[in-house]
C-alpha atoms as a PDB file:
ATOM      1  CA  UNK A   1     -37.627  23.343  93.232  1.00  0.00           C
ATOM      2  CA  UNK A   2     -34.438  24.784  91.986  1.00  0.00           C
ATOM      3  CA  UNK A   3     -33.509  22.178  89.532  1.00  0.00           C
ATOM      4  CA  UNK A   4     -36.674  22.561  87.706  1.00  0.00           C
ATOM      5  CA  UNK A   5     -35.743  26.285  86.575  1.00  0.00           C
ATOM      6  CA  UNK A   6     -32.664  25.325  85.358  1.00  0.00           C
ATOM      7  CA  UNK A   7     -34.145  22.663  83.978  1.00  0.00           C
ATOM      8  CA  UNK A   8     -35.942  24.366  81.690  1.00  0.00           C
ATOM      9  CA  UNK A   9     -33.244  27.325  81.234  1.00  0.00           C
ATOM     10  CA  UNK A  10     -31.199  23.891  79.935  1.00  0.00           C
ATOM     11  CA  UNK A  11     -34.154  22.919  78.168  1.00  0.00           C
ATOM     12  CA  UNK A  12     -35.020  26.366  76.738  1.00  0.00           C
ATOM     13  CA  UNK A  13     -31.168  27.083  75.559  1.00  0.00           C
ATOM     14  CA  UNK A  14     -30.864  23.960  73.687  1.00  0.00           C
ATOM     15  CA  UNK A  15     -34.164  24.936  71.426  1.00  0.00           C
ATOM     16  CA  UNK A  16     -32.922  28.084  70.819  1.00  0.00           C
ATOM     17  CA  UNK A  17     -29.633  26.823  69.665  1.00  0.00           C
ATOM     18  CA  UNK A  18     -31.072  24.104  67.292  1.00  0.00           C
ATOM     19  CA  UNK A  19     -32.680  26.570  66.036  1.00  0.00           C
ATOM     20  CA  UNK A  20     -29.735  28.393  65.243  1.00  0.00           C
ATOM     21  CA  UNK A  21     -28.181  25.639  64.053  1.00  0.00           C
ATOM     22  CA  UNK A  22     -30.630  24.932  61.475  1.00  0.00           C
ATOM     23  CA  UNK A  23     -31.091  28.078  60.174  1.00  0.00           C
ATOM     24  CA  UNK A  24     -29.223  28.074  56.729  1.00  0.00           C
ATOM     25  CA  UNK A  25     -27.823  30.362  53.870  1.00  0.00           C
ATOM     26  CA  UNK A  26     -27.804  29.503  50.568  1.00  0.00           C
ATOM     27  CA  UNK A  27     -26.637  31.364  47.216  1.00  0.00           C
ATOM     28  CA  UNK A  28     -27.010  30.873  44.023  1.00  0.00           C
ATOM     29  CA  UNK A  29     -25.072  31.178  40.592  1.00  0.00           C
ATOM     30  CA  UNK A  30     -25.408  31.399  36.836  1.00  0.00           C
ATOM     31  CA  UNK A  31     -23.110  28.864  34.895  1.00  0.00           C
ATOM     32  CA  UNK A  32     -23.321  29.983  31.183  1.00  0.00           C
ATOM     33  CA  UNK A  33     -22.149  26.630  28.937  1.00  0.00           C
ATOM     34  CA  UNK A  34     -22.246  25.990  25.408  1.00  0.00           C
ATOM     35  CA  UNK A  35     -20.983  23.315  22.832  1.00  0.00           C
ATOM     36  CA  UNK A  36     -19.287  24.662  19.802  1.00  0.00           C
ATOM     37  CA  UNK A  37     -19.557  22.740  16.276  1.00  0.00           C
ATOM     38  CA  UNK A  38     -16.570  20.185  16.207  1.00  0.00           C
ATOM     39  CA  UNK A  39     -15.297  19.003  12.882  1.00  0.00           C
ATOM     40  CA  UNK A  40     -11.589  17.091  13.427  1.00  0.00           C
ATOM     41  CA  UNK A  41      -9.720  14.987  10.618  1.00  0.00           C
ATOM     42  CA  UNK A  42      -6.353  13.786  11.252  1.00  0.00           C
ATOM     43  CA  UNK A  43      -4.136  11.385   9.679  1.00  0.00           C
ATOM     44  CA  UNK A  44      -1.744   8.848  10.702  1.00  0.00           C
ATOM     45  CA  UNK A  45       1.375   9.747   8.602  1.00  0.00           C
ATOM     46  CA  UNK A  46       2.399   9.878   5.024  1.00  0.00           C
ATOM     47  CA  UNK A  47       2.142   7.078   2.742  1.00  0.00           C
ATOM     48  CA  UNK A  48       5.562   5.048   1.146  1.00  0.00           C
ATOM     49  CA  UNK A  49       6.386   6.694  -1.733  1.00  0.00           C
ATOM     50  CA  UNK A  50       4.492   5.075  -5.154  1.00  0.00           C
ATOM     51  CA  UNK A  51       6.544   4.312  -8.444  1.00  0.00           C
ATOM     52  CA  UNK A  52       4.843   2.672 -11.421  1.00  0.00           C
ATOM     53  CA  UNK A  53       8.115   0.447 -12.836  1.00  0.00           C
ATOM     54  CA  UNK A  54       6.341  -2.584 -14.422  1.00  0.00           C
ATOM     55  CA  UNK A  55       3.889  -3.453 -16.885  1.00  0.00           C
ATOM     56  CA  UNK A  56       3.015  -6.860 -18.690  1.00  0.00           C
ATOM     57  CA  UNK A  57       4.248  -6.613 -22.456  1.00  0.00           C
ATOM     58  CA  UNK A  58       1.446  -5.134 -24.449  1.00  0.00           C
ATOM     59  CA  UNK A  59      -0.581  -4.043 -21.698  1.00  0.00           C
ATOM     60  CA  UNK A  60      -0.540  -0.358 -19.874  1.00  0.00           C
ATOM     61  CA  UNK A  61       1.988   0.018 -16.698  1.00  0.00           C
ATOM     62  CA  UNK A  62       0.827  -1.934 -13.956  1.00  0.00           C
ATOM     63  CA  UNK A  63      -0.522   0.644 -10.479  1.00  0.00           C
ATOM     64  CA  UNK A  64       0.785   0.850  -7.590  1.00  0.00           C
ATOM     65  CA  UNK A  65      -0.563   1.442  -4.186  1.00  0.00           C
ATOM     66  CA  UNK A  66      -0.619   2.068  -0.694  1.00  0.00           C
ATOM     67  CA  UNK A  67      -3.188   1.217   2.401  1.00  0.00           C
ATOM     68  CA  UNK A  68      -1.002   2.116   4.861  1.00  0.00           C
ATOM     69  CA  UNK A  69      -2.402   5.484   6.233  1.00  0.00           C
ATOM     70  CA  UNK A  70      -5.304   5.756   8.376  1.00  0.00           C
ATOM     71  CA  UNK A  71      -7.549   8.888   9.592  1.00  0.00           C
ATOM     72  CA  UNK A  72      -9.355   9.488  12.190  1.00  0.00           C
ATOM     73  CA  UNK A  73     -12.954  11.580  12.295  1.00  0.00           C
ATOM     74  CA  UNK A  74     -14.580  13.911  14.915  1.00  0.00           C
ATOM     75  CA  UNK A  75     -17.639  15.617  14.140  1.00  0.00           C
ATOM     76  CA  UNK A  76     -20.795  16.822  16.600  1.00  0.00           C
ATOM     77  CA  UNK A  77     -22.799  18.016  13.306  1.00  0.00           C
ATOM     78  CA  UNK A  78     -25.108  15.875  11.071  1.00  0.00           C
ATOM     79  CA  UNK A  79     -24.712  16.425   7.411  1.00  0.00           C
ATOM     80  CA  UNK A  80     -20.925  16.094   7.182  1.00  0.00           C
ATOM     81  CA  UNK A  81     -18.370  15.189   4.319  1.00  0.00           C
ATOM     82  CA  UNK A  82     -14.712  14.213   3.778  1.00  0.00           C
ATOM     83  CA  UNK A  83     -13.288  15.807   0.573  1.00  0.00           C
ATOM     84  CA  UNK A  84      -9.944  15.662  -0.586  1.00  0.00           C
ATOM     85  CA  UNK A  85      -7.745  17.575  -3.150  1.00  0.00           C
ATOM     86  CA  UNK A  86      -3.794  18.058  -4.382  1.00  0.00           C
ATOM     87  CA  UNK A  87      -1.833  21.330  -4.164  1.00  0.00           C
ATOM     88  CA  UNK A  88      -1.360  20.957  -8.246  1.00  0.00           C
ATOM     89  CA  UNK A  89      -2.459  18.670 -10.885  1.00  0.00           C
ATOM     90  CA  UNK A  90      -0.997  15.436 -12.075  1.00  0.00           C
ATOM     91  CA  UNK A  91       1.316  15.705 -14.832  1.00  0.00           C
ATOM     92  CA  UNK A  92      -0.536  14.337 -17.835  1.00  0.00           C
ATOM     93  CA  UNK A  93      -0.681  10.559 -18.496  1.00  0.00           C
ATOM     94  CA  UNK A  94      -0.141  10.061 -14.698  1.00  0.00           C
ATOM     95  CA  UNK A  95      -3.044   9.369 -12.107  1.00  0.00           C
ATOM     96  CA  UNK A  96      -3.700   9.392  -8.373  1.00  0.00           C
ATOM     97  CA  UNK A  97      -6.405   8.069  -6.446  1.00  0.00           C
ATOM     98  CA  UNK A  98      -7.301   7.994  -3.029  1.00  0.00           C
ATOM     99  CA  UNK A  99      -9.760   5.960  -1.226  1.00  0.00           C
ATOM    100  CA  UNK A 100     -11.198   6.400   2.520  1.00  0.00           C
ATOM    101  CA  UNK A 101     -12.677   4.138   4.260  1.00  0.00           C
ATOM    102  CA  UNK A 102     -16.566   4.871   5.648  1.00  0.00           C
ATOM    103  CA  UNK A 103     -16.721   5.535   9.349  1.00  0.00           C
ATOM    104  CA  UNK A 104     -20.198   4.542  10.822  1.00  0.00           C
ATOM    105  CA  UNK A 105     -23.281   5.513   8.757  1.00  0.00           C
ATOM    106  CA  UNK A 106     -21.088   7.584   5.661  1.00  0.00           C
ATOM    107  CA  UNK A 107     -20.327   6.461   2.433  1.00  0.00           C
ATOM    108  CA  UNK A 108     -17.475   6.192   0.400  1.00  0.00           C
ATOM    109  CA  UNK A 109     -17.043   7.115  -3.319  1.00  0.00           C
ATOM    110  CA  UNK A 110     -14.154   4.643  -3.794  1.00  0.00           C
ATOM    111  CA  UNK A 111     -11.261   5.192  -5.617  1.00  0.00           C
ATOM    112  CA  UNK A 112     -11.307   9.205  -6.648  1.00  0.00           C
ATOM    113  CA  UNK A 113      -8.974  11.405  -8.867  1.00  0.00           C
ATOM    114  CA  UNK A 114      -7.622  13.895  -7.359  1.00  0.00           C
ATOM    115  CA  UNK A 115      -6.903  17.080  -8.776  1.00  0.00           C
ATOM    116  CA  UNK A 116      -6.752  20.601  -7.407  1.00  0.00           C
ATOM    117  CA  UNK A 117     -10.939  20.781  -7.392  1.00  0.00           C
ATOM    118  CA  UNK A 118     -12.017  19.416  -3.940  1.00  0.00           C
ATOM    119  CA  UNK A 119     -13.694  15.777  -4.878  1.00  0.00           C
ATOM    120  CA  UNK A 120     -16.218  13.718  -2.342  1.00  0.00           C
ATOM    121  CA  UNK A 121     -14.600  11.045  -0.874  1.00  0.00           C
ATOM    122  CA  UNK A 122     -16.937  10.105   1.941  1.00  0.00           C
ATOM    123  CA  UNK A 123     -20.482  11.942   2.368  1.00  0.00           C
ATOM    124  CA  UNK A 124     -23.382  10.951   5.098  1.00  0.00           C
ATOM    125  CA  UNK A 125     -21.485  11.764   7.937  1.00  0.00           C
ATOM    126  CA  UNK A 126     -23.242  12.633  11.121  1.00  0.00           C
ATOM    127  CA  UNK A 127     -21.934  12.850  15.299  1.00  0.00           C
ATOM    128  CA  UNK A 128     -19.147   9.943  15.522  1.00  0.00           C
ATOM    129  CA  UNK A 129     -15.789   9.606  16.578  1.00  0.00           C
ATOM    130  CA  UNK A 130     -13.948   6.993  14.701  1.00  0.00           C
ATOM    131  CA  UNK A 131     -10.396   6.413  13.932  1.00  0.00           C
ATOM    132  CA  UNK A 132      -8.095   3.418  12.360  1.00  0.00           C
ATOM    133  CA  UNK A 133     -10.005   3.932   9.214  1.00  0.00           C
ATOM    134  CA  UNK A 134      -7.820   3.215   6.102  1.00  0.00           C
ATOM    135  CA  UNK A 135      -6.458   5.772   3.448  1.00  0.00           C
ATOM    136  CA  UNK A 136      -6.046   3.700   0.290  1.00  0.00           C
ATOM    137  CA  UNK A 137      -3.883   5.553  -2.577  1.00  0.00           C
ATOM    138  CA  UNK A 138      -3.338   4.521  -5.881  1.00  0.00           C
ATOM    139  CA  UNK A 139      -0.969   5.237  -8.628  1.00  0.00           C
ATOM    140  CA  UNK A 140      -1.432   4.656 -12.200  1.00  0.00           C
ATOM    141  CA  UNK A 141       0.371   6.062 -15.087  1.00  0.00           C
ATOM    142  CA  UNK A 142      -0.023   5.557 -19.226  1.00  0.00           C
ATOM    143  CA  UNK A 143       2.511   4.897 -21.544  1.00  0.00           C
ATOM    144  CA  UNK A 144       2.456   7.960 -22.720  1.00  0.00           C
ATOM    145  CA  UNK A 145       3.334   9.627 -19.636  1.00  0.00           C
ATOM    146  CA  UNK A 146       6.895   9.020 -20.175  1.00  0.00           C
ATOM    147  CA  UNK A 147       9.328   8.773 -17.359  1.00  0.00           C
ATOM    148  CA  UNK A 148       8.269  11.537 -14.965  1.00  0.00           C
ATOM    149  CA  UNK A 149      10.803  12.351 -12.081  1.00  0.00           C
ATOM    150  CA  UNK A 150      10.092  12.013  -8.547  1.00  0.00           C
ATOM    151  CA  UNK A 151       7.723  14.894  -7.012  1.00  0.00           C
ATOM    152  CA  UNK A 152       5.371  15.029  -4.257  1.00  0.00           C
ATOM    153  CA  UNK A 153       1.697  16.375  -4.126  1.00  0.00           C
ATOM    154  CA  UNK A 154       0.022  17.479  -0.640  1.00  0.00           C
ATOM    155  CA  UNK A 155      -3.184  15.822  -0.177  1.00  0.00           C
ATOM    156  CA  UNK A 156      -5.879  17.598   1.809  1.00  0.00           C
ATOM    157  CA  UNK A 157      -8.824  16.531   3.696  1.00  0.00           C
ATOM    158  CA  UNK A 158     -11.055  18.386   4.406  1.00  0.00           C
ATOM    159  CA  UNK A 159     -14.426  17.996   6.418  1.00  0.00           C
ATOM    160  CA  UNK A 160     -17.182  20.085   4.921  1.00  0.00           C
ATOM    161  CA  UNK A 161     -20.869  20.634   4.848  1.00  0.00           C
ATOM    162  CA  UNK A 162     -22.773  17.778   2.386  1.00  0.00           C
ATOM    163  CA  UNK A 163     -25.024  15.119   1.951  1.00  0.00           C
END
């Protein structure tokens, strides 16, 4: 007779303790996130140095150029462009070009003048990440142009809002 009391004082203590055991707390919390517009251009280094020193007899001086410069692209927007401009303008007689290669779904102008007015050089951009895509420059001078010293321009790149 006296086990079944503690029996069921056993019994009686165990369901009281699961019960315990699962009762649970919880909590909660707020996690405020956002994405902010990302728009990245970098480039690989500086092209070799361009010097026009040859031309066929009778004919203008022959261009140089270089391809061995890439960039690389990071944008999260749609509607994105690449433009590109020089801190000051050519002397006259004497033109440089530049050339970017299209990442994914742009479009690139080709070879483009630069002067100190921002020109397109790849529009139709939209959410990529691409990189390894190659900076073309060209040099090309008249005969008129003389012999003009050695100088250096700084070539920006800019990403922008466009078609």
């Amino acid at each position: 007779m006296r086990k079944i009391p503690i029996i069921l004082l056993v019994a009686g203590s165990l369901f009281l303790m699961s019960g315990i055991a699962m009762a649970a707390s919880s909590t909660t919390q707020t996690v405020t996130y956002a994405v902010s517009a990302i728009n990245e251009i970098s480039v690989s280094g500086n092209p070799a140095a361009l010097t026009v020193s040859t031309a066929t007899a009778g004919s203008a001086p022959n261009s140089v150029s270089d391809a061995t410069t890439t960039y690389a692209i990071t944008t999260n927007e749609t509607g994105k462009k690449i433009t590109g401009a020089i801190n000051s303008n050519m002397p006259a007689g004497v033109t440089l070009t530049v050339s970017l290669a299209a990442p994914t779904g742009g479009t690139s102008a080709g070879a483009t003048s630069l002067s100190t007015s921002a020109s397109n050089l790849v529009t139709g951009i939209t959410t990529l990440n691409e990189s390894g895509k190659t900076i073309t420059y060209s040099l090309s001078a008249t005969s008129a142009a003389g012999v003009v010293s050695s100088a250096s321009k700084t070539v920006t790149l800019t990403v922008v809002d466009g078609p």
